[in-house]
N, C-alpha and C. Protein backbone atom coordinates (compact mmCIF):
# COMPACT_ATOMS: atom_id res chain seq x y z
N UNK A 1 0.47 2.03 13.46
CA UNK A 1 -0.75 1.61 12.81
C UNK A 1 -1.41 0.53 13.65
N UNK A 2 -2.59 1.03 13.50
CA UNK A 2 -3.45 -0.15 14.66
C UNK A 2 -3.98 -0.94 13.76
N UNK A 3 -4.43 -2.51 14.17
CA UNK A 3 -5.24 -3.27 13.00
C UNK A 3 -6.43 -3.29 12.44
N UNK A 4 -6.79 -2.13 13.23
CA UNK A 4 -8.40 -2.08 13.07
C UNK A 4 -8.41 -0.14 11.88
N UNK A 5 -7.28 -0.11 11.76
CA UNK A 5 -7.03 1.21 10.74
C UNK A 5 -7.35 1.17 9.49
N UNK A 6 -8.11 1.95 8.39
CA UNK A 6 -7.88 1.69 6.86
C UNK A 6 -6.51 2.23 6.49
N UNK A 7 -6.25 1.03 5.47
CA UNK A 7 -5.14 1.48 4.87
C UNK A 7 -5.89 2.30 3.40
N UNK A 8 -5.06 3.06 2.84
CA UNK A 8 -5.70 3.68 1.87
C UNK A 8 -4.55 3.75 0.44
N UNK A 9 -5.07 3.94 -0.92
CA UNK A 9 -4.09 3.90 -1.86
C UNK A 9 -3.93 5.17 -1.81
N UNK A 10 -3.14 6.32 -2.42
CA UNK A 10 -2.61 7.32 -2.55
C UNK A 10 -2.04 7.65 -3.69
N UNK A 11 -1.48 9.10 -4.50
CA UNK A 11 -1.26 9.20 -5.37
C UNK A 11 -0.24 10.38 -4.96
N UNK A 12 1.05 10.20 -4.82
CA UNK A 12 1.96 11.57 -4.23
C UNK A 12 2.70 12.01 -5.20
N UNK A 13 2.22 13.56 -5.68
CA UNK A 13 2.84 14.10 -6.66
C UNK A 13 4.17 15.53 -6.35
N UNK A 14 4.88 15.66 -7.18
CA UNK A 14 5.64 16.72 -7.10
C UNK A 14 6.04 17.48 -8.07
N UNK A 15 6.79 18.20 -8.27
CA UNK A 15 7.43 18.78 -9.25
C UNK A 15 8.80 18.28 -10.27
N UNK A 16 9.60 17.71 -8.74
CA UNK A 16 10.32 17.25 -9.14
C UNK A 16 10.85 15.54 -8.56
N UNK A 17 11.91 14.57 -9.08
CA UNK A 17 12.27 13.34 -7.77
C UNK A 17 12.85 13.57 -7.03
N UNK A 18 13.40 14.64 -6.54
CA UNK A 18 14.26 15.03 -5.37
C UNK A 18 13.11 15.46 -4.86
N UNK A 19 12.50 16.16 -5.10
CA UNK A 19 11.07 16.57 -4.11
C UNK A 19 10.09 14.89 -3.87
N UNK A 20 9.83 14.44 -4.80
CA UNK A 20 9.08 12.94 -4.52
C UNK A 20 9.60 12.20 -3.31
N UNK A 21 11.33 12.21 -4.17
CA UNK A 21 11.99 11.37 -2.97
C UNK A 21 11.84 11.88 -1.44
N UNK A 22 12.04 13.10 -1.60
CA UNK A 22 11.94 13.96 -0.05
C UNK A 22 10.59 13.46 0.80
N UNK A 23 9.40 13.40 0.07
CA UNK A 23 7.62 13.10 0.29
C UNK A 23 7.81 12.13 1.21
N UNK A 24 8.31 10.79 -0.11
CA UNK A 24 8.39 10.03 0.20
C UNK A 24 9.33 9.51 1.74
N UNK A 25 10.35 9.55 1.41
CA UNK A 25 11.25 9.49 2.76
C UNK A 25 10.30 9.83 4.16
N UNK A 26 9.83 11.40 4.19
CA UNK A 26 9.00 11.60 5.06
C UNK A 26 7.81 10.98 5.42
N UNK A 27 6.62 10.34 4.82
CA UNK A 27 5.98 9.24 4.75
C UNK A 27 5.85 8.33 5.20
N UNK A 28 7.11 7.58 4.48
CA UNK A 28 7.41 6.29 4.99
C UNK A 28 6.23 5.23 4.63
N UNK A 29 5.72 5.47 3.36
CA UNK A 29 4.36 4.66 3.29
C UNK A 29 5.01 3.42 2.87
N UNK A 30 3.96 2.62 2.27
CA UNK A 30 4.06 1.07 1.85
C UNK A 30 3.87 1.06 0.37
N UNK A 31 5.10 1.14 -0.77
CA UNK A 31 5.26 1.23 -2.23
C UNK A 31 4.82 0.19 -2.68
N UNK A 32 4.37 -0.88 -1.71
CA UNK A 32 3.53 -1.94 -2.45
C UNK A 32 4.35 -2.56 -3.71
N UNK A 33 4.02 -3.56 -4.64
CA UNK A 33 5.09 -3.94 -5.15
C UNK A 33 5.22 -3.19 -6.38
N UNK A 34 4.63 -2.09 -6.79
CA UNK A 34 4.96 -1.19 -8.28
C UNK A 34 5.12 -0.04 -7.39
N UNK A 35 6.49 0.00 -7.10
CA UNK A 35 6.97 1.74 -6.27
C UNK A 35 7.78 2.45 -7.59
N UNK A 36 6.66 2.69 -8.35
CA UNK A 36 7.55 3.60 -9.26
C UNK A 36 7.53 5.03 -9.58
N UNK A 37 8.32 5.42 -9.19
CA UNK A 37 7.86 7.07 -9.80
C UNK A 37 7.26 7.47 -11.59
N UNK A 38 6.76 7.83 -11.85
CA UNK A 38 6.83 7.85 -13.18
C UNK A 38 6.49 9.67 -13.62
N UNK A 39 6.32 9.94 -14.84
CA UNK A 39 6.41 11.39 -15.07
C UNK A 39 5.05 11.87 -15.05
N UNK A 40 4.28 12.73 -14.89
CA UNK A 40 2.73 13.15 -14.97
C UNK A 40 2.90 14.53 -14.79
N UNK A 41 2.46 14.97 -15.75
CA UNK A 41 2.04 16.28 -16.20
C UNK A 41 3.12 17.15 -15.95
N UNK A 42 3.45 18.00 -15.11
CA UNK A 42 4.27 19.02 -15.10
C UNK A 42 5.37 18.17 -14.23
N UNK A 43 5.43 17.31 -13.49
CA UNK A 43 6.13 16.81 -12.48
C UNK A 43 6.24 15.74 -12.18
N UNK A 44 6.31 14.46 -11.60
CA UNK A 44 6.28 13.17 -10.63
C UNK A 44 5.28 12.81 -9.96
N UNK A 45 5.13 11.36 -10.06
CA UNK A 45 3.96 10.49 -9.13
C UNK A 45 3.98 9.45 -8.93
N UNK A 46 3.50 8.45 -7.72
CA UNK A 46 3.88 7.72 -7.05
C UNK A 46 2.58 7.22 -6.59
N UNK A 47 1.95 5.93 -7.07
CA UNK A 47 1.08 5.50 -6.47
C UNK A 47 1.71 4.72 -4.75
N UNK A 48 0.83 4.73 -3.48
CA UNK A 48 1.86 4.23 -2.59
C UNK A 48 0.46 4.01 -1.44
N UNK A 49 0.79 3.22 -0.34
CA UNK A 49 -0.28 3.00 0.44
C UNK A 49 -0.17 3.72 1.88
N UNK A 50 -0.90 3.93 2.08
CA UNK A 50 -0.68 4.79 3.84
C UNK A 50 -1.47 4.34 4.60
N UNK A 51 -1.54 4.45 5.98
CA UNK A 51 -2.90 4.08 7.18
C UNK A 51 -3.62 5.43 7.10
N UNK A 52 -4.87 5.45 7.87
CA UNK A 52 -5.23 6.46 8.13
C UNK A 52 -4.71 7.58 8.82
N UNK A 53 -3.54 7.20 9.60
CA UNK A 53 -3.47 7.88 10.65
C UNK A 53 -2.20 8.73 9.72
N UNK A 54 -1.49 8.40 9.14
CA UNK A 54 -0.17 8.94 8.08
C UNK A 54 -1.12 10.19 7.35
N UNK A 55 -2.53 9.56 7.12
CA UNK A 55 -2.73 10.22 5.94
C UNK A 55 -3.24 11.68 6.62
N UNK A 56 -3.44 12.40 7.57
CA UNK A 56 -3.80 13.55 8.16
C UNK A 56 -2.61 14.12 8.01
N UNK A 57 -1.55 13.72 8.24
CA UNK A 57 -0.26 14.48 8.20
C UNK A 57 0.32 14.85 6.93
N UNK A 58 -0.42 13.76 5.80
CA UNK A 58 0.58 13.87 3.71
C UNK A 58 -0.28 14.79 3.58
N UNK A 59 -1.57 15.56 4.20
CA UNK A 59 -2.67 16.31 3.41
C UNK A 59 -1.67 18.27 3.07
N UNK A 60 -0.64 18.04 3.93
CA UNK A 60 0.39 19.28 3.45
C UNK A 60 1.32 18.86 2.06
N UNK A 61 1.08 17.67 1.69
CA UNK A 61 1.97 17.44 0.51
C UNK A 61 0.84 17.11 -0.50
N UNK A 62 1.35 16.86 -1.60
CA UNK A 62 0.61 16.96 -2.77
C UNK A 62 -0.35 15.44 -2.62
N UNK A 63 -1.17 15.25 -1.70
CA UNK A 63 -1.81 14.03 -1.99
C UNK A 63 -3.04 13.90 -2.26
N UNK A 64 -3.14 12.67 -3.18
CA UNK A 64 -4.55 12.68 -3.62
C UNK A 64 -5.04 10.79 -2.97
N UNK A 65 -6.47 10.64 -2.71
CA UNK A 65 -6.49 9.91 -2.08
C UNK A 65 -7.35 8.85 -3.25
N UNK A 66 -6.24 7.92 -3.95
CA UNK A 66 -7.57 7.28 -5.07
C UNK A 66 -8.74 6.20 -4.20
N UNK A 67 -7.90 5.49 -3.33
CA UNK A 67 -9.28 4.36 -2.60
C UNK A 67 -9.17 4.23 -1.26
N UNK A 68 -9.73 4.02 -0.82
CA UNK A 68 -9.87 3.17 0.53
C UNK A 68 -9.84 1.04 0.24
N UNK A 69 -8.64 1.13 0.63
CA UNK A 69 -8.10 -0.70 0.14
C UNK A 69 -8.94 -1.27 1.47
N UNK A 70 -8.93 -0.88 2.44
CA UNK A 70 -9.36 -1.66 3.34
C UNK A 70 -10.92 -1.87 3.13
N UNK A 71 -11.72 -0.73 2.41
CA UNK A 71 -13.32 -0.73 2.29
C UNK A 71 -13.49 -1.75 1.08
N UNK A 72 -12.80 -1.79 0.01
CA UNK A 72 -12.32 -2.52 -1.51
C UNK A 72 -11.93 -3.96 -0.99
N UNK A 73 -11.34 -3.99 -0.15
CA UNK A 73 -10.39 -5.76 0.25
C UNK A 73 -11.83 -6.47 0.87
N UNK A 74 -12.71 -5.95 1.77
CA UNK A 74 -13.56 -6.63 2.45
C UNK A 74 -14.77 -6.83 1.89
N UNK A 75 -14.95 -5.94 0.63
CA UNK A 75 -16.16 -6.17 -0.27
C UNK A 75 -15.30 -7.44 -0.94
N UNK A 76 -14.30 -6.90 -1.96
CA UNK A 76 -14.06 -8.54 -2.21
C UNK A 76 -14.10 -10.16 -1.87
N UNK A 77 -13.70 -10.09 -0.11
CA UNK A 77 -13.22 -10.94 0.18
C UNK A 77 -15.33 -11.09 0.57
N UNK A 78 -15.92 -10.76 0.26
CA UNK A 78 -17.38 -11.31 0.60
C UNK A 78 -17.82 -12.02 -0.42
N UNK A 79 -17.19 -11.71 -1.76
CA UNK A 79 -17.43 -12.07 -3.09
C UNK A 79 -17.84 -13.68 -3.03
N UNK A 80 -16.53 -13.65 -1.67
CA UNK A 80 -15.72 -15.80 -2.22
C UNK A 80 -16.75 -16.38 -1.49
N UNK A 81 -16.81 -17.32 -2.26
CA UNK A 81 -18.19 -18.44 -1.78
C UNK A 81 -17.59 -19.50 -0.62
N UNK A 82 -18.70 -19.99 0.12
CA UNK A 82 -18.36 -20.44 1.19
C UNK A 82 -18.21 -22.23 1.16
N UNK A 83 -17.26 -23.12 1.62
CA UNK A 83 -17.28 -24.61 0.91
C UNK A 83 -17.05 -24.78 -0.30
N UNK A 84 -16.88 -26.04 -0.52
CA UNK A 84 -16.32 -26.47 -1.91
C UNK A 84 -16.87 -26.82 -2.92
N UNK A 85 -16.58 -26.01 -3.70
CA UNK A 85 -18.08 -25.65 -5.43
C UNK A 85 -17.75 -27.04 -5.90
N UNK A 86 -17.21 -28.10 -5.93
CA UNK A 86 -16.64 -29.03 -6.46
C UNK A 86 -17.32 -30.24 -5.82
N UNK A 87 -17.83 -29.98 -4.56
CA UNK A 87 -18.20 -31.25 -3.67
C UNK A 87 -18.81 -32.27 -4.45
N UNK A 88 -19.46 -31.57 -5.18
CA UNK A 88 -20.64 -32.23 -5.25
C UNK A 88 -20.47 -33.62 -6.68
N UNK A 89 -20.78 -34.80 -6.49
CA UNK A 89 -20.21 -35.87 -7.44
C UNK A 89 -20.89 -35.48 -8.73
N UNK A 90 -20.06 -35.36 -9.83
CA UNK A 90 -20.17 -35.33 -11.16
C UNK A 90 -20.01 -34.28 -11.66
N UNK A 91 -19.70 -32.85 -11.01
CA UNK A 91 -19.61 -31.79 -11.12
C UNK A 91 -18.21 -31.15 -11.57
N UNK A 92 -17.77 -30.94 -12.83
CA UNK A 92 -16.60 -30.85 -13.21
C UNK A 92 -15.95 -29.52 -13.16
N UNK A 93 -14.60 -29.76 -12.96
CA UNK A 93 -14.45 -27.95 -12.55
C UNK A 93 -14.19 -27.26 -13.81
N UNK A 94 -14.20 -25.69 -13.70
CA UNK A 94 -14.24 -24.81 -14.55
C UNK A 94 -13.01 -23.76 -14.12
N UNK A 95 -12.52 -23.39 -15.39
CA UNK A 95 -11.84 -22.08 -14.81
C UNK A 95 -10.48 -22.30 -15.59
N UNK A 96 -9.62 -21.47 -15.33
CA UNK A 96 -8.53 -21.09 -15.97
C UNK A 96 -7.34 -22.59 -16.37
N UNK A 97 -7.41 -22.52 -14.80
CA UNK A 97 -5.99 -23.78 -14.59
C UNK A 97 -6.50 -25.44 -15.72
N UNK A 98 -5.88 -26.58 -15.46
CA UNK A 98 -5.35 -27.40 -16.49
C UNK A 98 -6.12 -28.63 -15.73
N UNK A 99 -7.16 -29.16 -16.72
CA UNK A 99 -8.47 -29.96 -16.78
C UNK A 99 -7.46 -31.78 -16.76
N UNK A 100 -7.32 -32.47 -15.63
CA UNK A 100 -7.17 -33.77 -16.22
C UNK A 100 -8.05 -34.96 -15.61
């Protein structure tokens, strides 16, 4: 994987977990931290992350492609504002964490 690659989310289904497991093994993707198989519809599924370059080769296995993380991560990361919302004197902060 090169750094300039999208990574992408994925959805790898089978029939059975000996078949998942098999996918998977072959793959070799990134289970990210919820690698769970769980049951769906007739068979098994596995949300899991791949590069682009993996993903030409899973298109013989049952894959479905839900996002592009790398197109999703860089819109986010445009979201964050630039300097400190706080600078400014008298301006009190807001937000989740614990006010003292």
């Amino acid at each position: 994987m090169t750094p300039d690659e999208p990574v992408f989310r994925v959805r790898v289904e089978a029939a059975t977990l000996d078949d998942l497991r098999s996918v998977v093994d072959e793959l070799e993707p990134d289970v990210g931290c919820r690698g769970v198989a769980r049951a769906e519809g007739d068979g098994f599924a596995i949300d899991v992350y791949l590069p682009g370059s993996k993903l030409a080769t899973a298109r013989s296995a049952a894959v479905t492609v839900l996002e592009n993380q790398t197109e999703t991560g860089l819109a986010r990361q445009a979201e964050v504002g630039q300097g400190n919302r706080f600078a400014a004197r008298g301006e009190v902060p807001r937000g989740l964490g614990r006010k003292e």
